[in-house]
PDB file of N, CA and C in Angstrom:
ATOM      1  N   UNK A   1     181.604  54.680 192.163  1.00  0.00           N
ATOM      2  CA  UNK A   1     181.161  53.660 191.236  1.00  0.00           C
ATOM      3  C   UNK A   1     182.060  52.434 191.376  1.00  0.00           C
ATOM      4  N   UNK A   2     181.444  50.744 191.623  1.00  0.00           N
ATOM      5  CA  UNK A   2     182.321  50.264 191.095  1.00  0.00           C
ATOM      6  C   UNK A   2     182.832  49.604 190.310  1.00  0.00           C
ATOM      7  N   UNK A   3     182.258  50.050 188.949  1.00  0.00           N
ATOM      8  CA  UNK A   3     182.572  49.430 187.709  1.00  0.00           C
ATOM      9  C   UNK A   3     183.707  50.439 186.895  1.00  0.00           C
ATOM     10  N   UNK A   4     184.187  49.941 186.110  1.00  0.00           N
ATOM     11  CA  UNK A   4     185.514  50.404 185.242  1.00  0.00           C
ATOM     12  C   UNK A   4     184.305  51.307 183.899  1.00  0.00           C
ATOM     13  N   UNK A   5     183.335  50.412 183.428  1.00  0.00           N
ATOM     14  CA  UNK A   5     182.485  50.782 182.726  1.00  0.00           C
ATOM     15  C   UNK A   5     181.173  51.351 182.473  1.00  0.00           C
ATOM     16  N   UNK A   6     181.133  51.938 184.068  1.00  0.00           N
ATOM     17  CA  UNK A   6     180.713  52.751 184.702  1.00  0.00           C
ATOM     18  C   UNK A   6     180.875  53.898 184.283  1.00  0.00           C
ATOM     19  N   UNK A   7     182.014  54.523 184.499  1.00  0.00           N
ATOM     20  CA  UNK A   7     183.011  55.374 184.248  1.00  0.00           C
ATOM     21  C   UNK A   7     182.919  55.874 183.420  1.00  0.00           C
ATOM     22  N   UNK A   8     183.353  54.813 181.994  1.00  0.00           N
ATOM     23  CA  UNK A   8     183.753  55.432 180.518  1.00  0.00           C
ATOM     24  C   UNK A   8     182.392  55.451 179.842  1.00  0.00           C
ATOM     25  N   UNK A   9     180.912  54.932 180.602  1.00  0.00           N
ATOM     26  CA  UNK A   9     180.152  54.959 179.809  1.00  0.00           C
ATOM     27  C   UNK A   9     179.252  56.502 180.354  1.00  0.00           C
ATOM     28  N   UNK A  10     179.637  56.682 181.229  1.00  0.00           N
ATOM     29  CA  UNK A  10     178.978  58.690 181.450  1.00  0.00           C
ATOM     30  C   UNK A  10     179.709  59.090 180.949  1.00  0.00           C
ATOM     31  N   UNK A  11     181.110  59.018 180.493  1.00  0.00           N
ATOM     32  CA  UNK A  11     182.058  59.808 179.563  1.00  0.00           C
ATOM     33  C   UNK A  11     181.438  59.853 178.422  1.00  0.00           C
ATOM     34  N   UNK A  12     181.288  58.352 178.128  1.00  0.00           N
ATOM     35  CA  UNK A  12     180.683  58.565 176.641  1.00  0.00           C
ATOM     36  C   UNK A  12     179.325  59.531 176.292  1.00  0.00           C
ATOM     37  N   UNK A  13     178.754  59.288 177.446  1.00  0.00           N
ATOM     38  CA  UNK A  13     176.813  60.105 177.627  1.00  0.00           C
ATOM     39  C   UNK A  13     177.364  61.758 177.011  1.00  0.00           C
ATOM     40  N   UNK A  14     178.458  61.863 177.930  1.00  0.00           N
ATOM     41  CA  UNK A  14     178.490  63.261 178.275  1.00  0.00           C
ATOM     42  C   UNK A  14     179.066  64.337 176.726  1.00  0.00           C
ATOM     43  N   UNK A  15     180.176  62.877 176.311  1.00  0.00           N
ATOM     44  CA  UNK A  15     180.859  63.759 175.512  1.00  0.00           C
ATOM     45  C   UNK A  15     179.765  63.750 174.061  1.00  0.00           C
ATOM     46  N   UNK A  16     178.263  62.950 173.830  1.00  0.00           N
ATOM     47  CA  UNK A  16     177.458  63.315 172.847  1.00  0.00           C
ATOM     48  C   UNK A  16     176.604  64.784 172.535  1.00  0.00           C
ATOM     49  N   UNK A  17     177.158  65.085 174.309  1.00  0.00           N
ATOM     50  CA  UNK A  17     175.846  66.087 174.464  1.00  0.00           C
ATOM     51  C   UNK A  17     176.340  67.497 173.316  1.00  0.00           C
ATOM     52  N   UNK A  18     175.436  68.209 172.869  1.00  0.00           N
ATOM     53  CA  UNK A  18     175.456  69.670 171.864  1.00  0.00           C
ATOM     54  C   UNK A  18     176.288  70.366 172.952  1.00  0.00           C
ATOM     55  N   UNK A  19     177.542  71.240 172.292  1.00  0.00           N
ATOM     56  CA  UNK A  19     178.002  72.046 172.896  1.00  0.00           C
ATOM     57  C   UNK A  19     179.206  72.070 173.856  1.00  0.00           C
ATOM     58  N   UNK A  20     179.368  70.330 174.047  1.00  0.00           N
ATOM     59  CA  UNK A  20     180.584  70.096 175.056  1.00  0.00           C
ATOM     60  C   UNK A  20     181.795  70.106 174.298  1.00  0.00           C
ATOM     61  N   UNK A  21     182.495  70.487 174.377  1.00  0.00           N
ATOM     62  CA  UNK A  21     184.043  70.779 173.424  1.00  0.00           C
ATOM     63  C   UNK A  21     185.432  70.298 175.053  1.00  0.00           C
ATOM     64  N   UNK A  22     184.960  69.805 175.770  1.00  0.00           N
ATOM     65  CA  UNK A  22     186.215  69.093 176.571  1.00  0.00           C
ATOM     66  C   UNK A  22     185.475  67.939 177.503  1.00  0.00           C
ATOM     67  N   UNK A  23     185.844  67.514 178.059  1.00  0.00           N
ATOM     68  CA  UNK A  23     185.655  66.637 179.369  1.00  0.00           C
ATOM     69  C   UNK A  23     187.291  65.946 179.965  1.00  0.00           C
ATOM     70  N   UNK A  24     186.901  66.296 181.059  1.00  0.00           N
ATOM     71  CA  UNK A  24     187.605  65.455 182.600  1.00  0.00           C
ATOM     72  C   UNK A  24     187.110  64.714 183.334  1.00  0.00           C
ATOM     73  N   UNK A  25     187.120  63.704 182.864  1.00  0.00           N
ATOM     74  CA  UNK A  25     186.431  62.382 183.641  1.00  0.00           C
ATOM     75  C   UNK A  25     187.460  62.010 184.994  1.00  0.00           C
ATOM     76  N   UNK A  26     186.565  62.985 186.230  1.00  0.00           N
ATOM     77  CA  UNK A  26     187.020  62.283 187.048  1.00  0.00           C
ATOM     78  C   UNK A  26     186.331  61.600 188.091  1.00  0.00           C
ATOM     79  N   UNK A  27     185.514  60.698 187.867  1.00  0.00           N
ATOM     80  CA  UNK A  27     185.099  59.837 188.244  1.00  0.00           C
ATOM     81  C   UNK A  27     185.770  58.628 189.061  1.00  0.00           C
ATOM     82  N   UNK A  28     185.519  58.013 190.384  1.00  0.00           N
ATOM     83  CA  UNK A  28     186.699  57.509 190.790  1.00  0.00           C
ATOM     84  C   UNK A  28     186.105  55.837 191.012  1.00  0.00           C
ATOM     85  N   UNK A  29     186.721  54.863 190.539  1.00  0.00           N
ATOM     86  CA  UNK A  29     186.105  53.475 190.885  1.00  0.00           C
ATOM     87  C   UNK A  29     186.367  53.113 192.120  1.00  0.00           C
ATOM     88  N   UNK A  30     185.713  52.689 192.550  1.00  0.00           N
ATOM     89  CA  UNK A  30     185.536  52.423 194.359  1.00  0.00           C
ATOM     90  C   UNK A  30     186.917  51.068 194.760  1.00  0.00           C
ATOM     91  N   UNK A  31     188.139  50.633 194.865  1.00  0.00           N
ATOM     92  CA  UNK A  31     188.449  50.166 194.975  1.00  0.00           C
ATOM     93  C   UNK A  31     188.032  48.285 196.111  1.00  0.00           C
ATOM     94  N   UNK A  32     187.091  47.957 195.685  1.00  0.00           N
ATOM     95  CA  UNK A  32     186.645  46.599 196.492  1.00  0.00           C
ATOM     96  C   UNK A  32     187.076  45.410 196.078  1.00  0.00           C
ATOM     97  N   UNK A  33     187.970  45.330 195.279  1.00  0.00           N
ATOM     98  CA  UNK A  33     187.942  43.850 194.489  1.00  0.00           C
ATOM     99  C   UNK A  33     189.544  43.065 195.100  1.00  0.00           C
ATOM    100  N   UNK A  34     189.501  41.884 195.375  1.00  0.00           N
ATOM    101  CA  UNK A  34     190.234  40.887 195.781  1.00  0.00           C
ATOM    102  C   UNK A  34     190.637  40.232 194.566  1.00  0.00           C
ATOM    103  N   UNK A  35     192.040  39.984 194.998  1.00  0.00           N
ATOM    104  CA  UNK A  35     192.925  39.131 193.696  1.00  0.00           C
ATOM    105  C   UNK A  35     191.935  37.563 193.088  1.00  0.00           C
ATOM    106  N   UNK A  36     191.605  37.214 194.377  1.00  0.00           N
ATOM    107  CA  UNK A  36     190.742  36.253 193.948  1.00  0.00           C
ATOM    108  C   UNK A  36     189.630  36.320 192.810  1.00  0.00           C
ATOM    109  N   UNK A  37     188.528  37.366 193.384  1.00  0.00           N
ATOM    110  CA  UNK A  37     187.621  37.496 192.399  1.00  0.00           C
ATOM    111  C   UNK A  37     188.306  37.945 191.184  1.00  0.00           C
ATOM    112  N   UNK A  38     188.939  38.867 190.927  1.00  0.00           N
ATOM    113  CA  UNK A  38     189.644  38.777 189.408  1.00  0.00           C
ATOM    114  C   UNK A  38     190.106  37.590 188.839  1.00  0.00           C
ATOM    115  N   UNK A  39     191.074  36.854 189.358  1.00  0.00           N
ATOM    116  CA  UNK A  39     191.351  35.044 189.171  1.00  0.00           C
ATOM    117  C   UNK A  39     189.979  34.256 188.686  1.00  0.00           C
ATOM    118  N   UNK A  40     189.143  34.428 189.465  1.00  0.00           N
ATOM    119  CA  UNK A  40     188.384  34.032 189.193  1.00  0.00           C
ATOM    120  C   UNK A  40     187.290  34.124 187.452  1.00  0.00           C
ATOM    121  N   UNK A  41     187.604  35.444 187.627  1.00  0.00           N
ATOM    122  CA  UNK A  41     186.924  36.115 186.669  1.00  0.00           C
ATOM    123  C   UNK A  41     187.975  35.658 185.357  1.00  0.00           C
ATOM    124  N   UNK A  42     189.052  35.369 185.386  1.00  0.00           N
ATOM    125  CA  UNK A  42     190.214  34.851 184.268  1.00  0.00           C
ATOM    126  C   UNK A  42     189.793  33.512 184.028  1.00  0.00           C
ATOM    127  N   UNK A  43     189.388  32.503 184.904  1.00  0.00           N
ATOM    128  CA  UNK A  43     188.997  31.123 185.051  1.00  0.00           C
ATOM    129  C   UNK A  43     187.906  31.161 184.597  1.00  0.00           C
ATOM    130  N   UNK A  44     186.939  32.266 184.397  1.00  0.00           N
ATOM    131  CA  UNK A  44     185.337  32.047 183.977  1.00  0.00           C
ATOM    132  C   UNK A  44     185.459  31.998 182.637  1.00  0.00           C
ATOM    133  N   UNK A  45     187.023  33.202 182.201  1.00  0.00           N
ATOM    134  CA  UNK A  45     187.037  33.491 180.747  1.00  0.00           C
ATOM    135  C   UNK A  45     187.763  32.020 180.108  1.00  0.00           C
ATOM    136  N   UNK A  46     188.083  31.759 180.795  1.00  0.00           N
ATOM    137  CA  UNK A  46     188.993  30.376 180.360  1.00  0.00           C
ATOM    138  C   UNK A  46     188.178  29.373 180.223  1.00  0.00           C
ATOM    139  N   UNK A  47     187.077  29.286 180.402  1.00  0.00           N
ATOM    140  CA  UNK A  47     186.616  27.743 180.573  1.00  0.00           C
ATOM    141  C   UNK A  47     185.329  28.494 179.492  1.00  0.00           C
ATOM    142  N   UNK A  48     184.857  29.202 179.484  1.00  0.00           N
ATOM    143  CA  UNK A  48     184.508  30.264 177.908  1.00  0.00           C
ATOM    144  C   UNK A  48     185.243  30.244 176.607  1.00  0.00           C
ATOM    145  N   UNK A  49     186.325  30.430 176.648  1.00  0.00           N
ATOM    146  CA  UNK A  49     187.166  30.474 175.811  1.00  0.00           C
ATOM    147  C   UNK A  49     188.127  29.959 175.508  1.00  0.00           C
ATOM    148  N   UNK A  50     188.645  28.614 176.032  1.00  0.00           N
ATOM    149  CA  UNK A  50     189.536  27.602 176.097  1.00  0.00           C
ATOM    150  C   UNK A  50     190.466  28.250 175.942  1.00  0.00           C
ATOM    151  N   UNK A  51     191.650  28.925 177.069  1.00  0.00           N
ATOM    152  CA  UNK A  51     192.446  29.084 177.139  1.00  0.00           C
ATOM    153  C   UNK A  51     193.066  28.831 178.696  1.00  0.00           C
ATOM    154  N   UNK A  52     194.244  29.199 178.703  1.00  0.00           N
ATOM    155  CA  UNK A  52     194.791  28.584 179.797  1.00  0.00           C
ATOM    156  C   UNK A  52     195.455  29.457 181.243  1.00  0.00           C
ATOM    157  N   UNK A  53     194.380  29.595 182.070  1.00  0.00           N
ATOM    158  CA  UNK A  53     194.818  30.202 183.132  1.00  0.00           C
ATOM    159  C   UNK A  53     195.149  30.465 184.507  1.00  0.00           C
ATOM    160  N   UNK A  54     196.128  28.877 184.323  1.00  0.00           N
ATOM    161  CA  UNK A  54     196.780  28.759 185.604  1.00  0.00           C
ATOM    162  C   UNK A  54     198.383  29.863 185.356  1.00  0.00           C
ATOM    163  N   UNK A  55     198.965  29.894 183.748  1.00  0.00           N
ATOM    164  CA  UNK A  55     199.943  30.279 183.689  1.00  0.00           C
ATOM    165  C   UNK A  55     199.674  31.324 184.047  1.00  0.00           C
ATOM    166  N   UNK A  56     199.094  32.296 184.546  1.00  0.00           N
ATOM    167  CA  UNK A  56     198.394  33.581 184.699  1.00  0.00           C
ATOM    168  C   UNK A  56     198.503  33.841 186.624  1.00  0.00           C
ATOM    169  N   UNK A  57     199.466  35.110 186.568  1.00  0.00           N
ATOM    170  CA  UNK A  57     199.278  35.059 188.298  1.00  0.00           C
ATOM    171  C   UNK A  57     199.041  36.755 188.249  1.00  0.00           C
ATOM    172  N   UNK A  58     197.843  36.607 189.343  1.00  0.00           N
ATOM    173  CA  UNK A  58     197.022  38.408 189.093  1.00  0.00           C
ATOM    174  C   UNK A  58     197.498  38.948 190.393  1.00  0.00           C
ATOM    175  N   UNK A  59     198.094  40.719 190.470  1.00  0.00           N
ATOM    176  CA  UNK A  59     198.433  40.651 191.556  1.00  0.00           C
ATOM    177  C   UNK A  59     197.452  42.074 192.018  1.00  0.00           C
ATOM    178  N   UNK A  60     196.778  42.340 193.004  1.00  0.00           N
ATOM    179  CA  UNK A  60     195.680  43.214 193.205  1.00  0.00           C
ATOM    180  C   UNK A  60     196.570  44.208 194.423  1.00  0.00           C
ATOM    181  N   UNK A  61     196.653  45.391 193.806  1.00  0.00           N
ATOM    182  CA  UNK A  61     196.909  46.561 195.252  1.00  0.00           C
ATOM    183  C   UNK A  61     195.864  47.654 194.672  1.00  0.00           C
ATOM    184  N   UNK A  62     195.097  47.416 195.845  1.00  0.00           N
ATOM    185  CA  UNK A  62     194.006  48.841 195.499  1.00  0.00           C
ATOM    186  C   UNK A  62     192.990  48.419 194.554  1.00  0.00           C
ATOM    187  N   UNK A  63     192.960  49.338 193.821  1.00  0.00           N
ATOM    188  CA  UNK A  63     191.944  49.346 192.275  1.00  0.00           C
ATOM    189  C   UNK A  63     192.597  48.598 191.506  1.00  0.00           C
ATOM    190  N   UNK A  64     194.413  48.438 191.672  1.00  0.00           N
ATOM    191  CA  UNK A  64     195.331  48.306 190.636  1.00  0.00           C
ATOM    192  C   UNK A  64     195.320  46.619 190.275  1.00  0.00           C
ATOM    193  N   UNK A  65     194.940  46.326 189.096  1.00  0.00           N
ATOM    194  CA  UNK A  65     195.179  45.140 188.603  1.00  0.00           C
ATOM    195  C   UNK A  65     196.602  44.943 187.660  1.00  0.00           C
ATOM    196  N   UNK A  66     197.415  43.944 188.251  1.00  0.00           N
ATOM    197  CA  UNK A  66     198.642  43.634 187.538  1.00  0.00           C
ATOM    198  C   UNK A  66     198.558  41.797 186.970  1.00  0.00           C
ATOM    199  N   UNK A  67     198.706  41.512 185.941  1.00  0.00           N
ATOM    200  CA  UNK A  67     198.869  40.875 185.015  1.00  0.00           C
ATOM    201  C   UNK A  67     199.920  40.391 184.919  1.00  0.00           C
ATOM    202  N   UNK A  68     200.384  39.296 185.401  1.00  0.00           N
ATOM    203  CA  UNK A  68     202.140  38.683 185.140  1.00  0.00           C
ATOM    204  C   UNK A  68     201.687  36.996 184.190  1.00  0.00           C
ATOM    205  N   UNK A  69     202.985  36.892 183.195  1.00  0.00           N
ATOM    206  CA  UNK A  69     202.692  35.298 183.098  1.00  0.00           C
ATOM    207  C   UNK A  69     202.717  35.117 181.879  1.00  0.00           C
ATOM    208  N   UNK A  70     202.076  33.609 181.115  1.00  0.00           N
ATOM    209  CA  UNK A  70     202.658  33.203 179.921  1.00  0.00           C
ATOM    210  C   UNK A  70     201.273  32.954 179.263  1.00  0.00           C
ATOM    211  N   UNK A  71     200.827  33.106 178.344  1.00  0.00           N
ATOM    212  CA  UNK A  71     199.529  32.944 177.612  1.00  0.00           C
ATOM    213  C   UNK A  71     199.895  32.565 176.367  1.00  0.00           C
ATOM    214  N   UNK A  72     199.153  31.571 175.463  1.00  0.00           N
ATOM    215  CA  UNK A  72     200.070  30.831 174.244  1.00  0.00           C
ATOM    216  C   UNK A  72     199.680  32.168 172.724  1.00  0.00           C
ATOM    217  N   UNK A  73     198.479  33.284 173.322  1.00  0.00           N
ATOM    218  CA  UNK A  73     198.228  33.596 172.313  1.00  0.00           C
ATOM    219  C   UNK A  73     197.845  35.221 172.195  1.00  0.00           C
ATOM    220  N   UNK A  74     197.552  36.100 171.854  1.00  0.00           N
ATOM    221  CA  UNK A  74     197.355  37.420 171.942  1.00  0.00           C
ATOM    222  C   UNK A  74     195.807  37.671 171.779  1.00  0.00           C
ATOM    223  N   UNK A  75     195.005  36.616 171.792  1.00  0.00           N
ATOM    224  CA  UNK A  75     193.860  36.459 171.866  1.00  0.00           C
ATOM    225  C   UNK A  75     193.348  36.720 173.352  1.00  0.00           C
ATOM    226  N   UNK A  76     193.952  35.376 173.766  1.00  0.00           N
ATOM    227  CA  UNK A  76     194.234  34.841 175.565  1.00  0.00           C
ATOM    228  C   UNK A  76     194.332  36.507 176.100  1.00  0.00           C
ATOM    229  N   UNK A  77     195.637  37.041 175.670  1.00  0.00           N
ATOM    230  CA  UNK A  77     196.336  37.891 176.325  1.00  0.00           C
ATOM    231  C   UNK A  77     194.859  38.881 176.411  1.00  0.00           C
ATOM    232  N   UNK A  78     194.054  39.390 175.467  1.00  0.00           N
ATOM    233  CA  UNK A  78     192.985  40.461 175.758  1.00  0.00           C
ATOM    234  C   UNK A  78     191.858  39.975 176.323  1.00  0.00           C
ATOM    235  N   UNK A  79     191.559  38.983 176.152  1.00  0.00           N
ATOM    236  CA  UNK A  79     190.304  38.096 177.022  1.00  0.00           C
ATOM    237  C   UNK A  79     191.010  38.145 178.424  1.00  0.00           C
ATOM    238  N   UNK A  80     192.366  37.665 178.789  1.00  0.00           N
ATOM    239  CA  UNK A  80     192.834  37.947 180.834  1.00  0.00           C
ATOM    240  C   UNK A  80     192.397  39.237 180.608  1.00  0.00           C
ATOM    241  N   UNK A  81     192.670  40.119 179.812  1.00  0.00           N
ATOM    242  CA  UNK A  81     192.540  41.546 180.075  1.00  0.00           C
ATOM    243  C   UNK A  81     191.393  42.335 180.529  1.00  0.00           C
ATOM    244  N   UNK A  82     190.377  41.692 179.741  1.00  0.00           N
ATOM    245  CA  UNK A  82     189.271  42.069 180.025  1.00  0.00           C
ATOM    246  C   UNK A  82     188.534  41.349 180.964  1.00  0.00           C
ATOM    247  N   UNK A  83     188.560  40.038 181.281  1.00  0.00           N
ATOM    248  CA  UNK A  83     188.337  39.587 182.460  1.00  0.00           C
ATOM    249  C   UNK A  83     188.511  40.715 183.806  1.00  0.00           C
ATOM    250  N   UNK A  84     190.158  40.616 183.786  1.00  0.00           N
ATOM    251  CA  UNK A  84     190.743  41.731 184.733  1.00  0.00           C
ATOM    252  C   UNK A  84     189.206  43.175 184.822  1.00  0.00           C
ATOM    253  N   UNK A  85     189.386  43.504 183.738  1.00  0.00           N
ATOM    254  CA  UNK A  85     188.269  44.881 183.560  1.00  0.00           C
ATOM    255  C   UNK A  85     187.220  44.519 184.444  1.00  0.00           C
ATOM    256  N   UNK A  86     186.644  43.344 184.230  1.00  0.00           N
ATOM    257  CA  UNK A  86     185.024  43.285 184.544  1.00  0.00           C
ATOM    258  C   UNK A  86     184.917  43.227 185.516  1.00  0.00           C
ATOM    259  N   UNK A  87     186.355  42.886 186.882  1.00  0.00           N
ATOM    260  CA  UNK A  87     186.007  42.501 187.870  1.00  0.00           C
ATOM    261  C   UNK A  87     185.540  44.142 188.430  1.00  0.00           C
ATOM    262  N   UNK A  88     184.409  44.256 189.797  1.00  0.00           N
ATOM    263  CA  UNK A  88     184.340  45.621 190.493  1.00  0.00           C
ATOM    264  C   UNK A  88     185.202  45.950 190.876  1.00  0.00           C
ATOM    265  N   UNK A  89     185.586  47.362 190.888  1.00  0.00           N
ATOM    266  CA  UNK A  89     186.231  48.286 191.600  1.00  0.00           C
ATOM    267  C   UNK A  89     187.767  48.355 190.782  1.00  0.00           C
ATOM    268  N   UNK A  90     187.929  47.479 189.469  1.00  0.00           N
ATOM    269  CA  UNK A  90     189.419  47.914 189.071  1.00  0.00           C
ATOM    270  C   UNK A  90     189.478  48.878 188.487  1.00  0.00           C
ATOM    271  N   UNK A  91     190.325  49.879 188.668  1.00  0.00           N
ATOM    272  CA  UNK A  91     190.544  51.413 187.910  1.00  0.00           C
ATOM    273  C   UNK A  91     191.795  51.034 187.576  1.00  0.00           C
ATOM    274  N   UNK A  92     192.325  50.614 187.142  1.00  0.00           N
ATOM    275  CA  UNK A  92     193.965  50.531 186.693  1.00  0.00           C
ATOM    276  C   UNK A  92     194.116  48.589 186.445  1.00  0.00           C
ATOM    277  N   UNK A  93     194.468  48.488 185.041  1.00  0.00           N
ATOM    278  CA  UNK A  93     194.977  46.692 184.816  1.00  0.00           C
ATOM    279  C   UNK A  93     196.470  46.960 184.230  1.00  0.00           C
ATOM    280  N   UNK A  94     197.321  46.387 184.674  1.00  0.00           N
ATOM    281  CA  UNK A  94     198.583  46.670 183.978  1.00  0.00           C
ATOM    282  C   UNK A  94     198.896  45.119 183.408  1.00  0.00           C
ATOM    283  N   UNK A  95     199.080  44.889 182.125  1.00  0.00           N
ATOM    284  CA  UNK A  95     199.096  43.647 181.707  1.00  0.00           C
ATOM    285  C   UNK A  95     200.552  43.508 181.023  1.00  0.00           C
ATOM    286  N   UNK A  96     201.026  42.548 181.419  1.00  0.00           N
ATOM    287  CA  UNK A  96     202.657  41.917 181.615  1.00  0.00           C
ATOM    288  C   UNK A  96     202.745  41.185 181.104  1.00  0.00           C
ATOM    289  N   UNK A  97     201.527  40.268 180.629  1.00  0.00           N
ATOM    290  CA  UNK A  97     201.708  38.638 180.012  1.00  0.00           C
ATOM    291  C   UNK A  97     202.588  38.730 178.708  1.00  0.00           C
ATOM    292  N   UNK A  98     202.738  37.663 178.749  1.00  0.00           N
ATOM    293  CA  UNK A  98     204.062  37.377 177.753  1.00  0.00           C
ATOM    294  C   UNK A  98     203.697  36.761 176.762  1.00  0.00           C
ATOM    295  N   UNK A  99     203.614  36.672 175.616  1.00  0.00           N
ATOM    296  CA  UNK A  99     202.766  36.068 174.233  1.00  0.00           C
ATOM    297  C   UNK A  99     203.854  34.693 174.315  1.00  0.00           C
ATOM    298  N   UNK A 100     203.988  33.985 174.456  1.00  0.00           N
ATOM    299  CA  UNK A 100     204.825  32.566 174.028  1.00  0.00           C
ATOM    300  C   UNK A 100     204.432  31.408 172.789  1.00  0.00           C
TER     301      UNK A 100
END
């Protein structure tokens, strides 16, 4: 799969069903996504949501999304976040930003 919400949304299917008392979601997101398209995807949220994201530097290994940088607000900080999410193929966002 390569959505993040992919994932958690057969988790969710699964864990309604009568009778299930555990789940192990191991489902694996396809790792395809470039630092760019995530950047990008921060810049879409930014110009959406007037915030500011040049202070914002994304660093991509793998699935793994990392989050470094200065954001003026804790608003900002979950909108990069979820940006980060939406892009394909991230299974992992580690967010670093710094509330200033």
């Amino acid at each position: 799969m390569p959505w993040y919400f992919q994932s958690s949304a057969a988790e969710a299917a699964v864990r309604k069903l009568s009778g299930v008392v555990g789940i192990a979601n191991a489902i694996t997101i396809k790792p395809a996504i470039q630092a760019d398209d995530v950047k990008h995807g921060i810049e879409d949220a930014k110009r959406n949501a007037e915030f500011e994201a040049n202070q914002i530097r994304v660093v991509v290994s793998g699935g793994r999304v990392t989050l470094e940088g200065k954001v003026k607000s804790w608003r900002e900080r979950v909108l990069a976040e979820r940006a980060a999410w939406a892009a394909p193929g991230v299974s992992v966002v580690e967010d670093h930003l710094a509330v200033a």
